[in-house]
PDB file of N, CA and C in Angstrom:
ATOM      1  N   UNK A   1      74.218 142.817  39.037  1.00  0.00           N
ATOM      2  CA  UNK A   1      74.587 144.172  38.693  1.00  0.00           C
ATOM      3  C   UNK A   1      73.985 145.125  39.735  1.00  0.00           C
ATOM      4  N   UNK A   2      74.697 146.110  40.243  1.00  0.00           N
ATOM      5  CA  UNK A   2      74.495 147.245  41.354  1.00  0.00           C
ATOM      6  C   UNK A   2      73.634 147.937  40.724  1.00  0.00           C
ATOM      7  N   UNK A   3      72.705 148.822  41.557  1.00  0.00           N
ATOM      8  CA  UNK A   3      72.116 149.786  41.232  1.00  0.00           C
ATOM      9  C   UNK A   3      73.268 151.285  40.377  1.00  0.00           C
ATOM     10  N   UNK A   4      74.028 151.250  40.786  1.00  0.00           N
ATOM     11  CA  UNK A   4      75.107 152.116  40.431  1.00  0.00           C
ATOM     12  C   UNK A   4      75.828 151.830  38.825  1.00  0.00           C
ATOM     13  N   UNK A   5      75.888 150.431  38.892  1.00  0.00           N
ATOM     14  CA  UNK A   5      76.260 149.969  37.558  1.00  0.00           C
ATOM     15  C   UNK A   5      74.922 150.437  36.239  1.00  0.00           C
ATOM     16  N   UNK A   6      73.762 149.892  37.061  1.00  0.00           N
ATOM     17  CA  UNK A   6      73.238 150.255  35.845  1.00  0.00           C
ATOM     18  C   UNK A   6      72.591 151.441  35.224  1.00  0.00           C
ATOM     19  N   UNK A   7      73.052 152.605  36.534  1.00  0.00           N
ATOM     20  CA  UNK A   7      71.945 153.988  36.185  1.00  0.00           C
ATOM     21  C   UNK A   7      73.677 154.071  35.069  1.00  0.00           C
ATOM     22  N   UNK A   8      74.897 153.763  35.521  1.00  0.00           N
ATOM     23  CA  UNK A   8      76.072 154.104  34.728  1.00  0.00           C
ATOM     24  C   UNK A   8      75.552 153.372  33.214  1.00  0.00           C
ATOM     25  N   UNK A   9      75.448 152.665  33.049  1.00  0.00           N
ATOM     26  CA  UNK A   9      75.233 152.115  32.068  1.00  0.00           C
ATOM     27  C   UNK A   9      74.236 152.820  30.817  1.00  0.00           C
ATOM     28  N   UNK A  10      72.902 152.761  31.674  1.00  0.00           N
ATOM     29  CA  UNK A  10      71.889 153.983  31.069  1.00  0.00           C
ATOM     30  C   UNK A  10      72.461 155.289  30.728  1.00  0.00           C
ATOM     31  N   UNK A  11      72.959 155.289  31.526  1.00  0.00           N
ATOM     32  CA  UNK A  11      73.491 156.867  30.995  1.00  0.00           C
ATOM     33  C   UNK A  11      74.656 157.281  30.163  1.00  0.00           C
ATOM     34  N   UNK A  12      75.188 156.317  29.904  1.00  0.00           N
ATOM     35  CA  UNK A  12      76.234 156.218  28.710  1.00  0.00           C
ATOM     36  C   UNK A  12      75.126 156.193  27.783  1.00  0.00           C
ATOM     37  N   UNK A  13      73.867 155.856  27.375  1.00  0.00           N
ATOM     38  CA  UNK A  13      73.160 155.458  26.554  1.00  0.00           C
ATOM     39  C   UNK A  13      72.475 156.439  25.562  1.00  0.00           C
ATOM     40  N   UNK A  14      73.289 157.563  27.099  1.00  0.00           N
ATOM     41  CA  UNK A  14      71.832 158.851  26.593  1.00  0.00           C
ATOM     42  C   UNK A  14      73.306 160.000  26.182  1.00  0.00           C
ATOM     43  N   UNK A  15      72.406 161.046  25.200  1.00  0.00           N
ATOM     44  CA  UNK A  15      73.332 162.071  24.351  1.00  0.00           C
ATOM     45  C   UNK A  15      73.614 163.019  25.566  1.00  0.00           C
ATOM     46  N   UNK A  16      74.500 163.677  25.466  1.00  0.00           N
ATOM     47  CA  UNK A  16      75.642 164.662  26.429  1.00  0.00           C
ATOM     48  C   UNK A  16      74.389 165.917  26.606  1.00  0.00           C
ATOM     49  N   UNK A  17      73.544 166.308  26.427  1.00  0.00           N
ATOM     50  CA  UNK A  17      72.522 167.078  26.650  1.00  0.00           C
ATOM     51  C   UNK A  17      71.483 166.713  27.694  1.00  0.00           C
ATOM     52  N   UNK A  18      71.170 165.161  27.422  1.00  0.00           N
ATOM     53  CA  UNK A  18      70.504 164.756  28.295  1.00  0.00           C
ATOM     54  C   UNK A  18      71.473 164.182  29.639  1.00  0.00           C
ATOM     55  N   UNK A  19      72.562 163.458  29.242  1.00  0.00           N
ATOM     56  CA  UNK A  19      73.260 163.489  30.732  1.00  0.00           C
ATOM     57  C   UNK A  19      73.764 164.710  31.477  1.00  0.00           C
ATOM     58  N   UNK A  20      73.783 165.971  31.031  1.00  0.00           N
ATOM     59  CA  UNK A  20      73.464 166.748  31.326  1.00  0.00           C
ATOM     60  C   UNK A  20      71.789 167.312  32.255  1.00  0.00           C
ATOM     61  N   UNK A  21      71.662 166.951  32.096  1.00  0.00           N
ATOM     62  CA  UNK A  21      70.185 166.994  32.275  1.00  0.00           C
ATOM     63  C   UNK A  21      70.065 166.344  34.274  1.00  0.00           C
ATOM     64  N   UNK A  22      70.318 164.773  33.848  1.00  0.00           N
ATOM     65  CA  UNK A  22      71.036 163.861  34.456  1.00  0.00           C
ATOM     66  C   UNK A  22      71.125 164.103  35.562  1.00  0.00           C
ATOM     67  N   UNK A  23      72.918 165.159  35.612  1.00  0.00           N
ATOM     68  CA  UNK A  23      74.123 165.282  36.237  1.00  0.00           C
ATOM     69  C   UNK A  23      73.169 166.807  37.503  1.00  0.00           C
ATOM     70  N   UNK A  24      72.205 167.641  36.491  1.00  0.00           N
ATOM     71  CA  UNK A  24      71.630 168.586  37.076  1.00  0.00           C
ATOM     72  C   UNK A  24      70.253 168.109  38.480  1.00  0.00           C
ATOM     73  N   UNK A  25      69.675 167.154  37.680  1.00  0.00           N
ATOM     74  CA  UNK A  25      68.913 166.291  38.710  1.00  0.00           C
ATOM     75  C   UNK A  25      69.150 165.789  40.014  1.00  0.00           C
ATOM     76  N   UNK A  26      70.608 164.982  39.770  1.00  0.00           N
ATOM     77  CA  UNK A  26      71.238 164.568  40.594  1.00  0.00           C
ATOM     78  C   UNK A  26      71.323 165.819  42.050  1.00  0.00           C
ATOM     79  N   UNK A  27      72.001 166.704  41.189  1.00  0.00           N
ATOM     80  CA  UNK A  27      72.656 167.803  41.808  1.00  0.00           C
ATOM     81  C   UNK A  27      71.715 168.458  42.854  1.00  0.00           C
ATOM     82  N   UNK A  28      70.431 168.525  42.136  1.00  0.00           N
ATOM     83  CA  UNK A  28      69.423 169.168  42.534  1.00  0.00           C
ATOM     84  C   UNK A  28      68.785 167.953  43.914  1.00  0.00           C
ATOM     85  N   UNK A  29      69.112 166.638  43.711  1.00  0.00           N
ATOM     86  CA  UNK A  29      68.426 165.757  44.916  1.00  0.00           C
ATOM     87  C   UNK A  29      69.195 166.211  46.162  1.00  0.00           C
ATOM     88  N   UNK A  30      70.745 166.210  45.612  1.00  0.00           N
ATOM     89  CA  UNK A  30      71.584 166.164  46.609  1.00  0.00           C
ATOM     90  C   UNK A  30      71.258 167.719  48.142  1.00  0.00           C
ATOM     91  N   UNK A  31      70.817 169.083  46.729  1.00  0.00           N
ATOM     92  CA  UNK A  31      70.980 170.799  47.676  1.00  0.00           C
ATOM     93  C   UNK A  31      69.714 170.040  48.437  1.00  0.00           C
ATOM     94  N   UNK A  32      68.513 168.962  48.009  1.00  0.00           N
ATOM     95  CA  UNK A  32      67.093 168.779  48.615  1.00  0.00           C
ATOM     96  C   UNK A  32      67.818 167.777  50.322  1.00  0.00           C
ATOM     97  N   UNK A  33      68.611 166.719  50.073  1.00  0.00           N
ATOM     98  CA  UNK A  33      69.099 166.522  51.238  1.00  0.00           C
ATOM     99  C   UNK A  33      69.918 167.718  52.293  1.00  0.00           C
ATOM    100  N   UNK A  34      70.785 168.147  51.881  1.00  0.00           N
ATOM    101  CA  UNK A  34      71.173 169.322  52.567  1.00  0.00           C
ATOM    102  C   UNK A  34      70.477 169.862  53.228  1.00  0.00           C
ATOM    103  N   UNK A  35      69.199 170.881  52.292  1.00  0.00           N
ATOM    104  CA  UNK A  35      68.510 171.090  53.256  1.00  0.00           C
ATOM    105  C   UNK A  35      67.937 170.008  54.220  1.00  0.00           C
ATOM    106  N   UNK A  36      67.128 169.337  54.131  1.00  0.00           N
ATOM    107  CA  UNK A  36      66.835 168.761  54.937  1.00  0.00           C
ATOM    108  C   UNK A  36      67.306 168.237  56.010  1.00  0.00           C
ATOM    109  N   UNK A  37      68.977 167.831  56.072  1.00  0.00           N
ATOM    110  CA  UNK A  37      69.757 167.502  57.184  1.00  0.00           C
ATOM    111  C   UNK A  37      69.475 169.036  57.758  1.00  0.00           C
ATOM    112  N   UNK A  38      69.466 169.969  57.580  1.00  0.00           N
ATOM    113  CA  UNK A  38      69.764 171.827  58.102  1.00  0.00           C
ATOM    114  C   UNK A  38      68.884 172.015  58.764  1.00  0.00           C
ATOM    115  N   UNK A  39      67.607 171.615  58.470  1.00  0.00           N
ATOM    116  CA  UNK A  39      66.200 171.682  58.961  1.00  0.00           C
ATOM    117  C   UNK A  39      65.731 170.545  59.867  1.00  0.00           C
ATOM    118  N   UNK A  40      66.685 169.093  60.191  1.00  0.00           N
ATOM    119  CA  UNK A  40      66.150 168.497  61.389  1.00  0.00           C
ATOM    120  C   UNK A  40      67.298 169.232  62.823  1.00  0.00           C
ATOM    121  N   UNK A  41      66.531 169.598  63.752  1.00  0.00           N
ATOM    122  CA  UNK A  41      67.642 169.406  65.361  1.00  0.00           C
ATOM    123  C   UNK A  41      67.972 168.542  65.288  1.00  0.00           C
ATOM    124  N   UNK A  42      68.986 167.841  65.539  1.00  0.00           N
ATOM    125  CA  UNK A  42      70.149 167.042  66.294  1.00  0.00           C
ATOM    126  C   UNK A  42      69.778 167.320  67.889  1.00  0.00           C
ATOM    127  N   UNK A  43      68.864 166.449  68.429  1.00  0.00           N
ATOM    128  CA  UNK A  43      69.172 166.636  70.113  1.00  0.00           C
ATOM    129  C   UNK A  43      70.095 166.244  70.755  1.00  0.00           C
ATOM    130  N   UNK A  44      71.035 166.971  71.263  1.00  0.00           N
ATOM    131  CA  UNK A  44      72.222 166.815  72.203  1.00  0.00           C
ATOM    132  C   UNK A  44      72.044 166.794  73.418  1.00  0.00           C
ATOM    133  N   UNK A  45      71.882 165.607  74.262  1.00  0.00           N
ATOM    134  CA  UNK A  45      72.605 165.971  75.794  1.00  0.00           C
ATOM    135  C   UNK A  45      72.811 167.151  76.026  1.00  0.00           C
ATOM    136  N   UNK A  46      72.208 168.344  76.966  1.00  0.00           N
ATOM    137  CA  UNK A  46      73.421 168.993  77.102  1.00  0.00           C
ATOM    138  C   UNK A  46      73.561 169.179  78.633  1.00  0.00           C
ATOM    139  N   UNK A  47      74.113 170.116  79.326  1.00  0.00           N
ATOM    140  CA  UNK A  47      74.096 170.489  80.807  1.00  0.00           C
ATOM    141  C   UNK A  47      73.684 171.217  81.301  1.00  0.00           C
ATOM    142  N   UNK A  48      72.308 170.853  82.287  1.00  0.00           N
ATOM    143  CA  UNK A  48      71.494 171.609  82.817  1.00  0.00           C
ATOM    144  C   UNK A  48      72.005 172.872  83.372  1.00  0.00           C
ATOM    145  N   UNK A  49      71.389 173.503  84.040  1.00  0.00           N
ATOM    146  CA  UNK A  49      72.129 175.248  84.526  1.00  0.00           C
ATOM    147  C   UNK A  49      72.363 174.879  86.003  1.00  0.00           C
ATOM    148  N   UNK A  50      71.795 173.805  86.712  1.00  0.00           N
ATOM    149  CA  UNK A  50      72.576 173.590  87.811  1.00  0.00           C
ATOM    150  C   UNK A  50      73.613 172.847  87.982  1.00  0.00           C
ATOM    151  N   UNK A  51      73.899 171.821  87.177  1.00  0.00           N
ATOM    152  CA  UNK A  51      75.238 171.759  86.523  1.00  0.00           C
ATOM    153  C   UNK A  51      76.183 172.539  86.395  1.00  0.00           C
ATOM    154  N   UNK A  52      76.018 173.529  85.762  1.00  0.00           N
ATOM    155  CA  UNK A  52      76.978 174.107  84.811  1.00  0.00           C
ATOM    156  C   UNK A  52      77.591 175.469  86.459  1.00  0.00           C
ATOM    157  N   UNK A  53      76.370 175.525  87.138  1.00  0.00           N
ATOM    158  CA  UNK A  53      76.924 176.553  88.396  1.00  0.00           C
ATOM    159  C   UNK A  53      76.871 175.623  89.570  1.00  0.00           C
ATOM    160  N   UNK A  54      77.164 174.572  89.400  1.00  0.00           N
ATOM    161  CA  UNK A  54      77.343 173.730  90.635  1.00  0.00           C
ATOM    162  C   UNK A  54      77.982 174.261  91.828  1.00  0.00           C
ATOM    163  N   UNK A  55      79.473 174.841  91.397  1.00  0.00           N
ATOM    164  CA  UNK A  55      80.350 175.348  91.961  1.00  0.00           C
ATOM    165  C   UNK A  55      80.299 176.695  92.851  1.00  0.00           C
ATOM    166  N   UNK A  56      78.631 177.379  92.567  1.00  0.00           N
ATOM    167  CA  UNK A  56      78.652 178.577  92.791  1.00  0.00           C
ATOM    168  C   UNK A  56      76.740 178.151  94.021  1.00  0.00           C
ATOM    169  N   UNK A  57      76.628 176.898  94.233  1.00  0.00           N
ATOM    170  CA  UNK A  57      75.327 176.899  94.638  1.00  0.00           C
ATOM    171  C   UNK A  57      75.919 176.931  96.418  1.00  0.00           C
ATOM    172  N   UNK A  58      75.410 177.707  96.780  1.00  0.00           N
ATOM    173  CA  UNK A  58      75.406 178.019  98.393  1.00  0.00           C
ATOM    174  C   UNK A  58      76.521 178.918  98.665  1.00  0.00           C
ATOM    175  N   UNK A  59      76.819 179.513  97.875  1.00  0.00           N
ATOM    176  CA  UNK A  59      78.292 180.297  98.003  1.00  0.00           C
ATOM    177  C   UNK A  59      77.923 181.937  98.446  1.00  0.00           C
ATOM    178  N   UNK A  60      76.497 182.720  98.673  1.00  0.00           N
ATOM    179  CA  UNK A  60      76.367 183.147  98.921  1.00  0.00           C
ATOM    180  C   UNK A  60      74.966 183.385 100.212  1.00  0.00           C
ATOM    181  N   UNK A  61      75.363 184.399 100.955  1.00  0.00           N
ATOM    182  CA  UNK A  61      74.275 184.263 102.044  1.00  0.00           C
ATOM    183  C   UNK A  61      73.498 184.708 102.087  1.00  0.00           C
ATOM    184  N   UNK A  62      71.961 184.507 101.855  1.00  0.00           N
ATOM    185  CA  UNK A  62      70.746 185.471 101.965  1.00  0.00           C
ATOM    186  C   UNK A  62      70.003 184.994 102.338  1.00  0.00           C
ATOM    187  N   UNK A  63      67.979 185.400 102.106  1.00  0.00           N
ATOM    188  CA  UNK A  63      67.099 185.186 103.215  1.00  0.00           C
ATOM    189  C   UNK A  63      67.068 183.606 102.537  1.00  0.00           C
ATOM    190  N   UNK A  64      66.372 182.656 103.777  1.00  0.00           N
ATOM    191  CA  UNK A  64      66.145 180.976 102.622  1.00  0.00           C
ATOM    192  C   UNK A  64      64.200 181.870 101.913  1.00  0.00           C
ATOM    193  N   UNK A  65      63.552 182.635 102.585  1.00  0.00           N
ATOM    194  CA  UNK A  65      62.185 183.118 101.247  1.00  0.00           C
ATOM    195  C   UNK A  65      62.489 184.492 100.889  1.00  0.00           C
ATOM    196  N   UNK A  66      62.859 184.038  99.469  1.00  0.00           N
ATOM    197  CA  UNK A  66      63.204 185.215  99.102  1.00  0.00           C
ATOM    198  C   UNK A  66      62.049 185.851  98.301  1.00  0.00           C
ATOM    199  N   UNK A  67      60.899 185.903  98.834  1.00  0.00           N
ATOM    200  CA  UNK A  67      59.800 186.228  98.715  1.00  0.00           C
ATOM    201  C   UNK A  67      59.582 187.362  99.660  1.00  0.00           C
ATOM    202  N   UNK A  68      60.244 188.442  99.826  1.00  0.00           N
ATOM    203  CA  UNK A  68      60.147 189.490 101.162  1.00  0.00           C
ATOM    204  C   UNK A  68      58.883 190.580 101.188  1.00  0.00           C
ATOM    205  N   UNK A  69      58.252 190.740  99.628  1.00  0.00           N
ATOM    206  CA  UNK A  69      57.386 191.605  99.993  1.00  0.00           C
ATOM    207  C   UNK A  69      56.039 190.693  99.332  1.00  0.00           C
ATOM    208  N   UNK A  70      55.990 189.830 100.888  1.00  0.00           N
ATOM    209  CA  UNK A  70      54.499 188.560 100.541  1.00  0.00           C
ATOM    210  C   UNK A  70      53.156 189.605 100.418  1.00  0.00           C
ATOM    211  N   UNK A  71      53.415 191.201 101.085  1.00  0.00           N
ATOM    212  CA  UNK A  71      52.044 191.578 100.987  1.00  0.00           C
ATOM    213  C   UNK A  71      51.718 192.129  99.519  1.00  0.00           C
ATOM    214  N   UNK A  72      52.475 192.438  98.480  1.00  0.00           N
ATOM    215  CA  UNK A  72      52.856 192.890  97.407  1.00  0.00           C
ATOM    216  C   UNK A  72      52.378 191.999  96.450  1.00  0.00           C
ATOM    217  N   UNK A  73      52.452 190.730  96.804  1.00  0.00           N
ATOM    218  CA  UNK A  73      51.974 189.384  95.801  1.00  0.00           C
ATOM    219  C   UNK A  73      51.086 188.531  96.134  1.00  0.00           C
ATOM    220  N   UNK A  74      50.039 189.168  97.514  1.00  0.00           N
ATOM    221  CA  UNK A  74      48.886 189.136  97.348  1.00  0.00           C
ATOM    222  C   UNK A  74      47.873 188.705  96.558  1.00  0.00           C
ATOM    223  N   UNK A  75      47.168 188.119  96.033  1.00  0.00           N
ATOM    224  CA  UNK A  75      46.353 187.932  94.977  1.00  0.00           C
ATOM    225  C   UNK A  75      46.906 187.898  93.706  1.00  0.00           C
ATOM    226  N   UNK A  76      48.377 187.575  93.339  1.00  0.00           N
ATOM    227  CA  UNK A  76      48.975 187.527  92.155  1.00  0.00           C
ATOM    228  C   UNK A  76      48.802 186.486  92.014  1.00  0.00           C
ATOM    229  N   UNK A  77      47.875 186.206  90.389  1.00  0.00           N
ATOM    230  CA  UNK A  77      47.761 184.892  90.171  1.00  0.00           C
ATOM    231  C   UNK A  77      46.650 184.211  89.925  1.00  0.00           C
ATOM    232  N   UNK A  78      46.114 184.829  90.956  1.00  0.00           N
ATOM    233  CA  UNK A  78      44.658 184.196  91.214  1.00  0.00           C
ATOM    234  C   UNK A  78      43.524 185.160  90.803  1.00  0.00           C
TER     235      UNK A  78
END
């Protein structure tokens, strides 16, 4: 006999107040999974940002240090 067969079984056993009761329990495990699927991330693959502008990398011309005012950032940092 299944686990399924016999909570069915038990519960034919019991008065319409208490399978009531039951049917609310149940109900109540099920909103407790819900949440819980809602509340784990799902990590997805996704596509990095040089990826996604592949198409756009070297497409424009400027300095290669684009660091132009090095006297400005001086001691930044340290």
């Amino acid at each position: 006999m299944t686990v399924q067969e016999i909570i069915v079984e038990k519960l034919n056993t019991l008065p319409l107040e208490k399978q009531q009761e039951v049917l609310d329990f149940v109900e109540f495990l099920q909103a407790q999974m819900q949440k819980r699927e809602l509340r784990v991330p799902k990590w997805q693959p996704g596509v990095s940002a040089l990826t996604a502008a592949q198409e756009f990398v070297g497409c424009v011309e400027g300095p290669e240090d684009l660091s132009t005012n090095k006297k400005y950032m001086e001691g930044f940092g340290s």
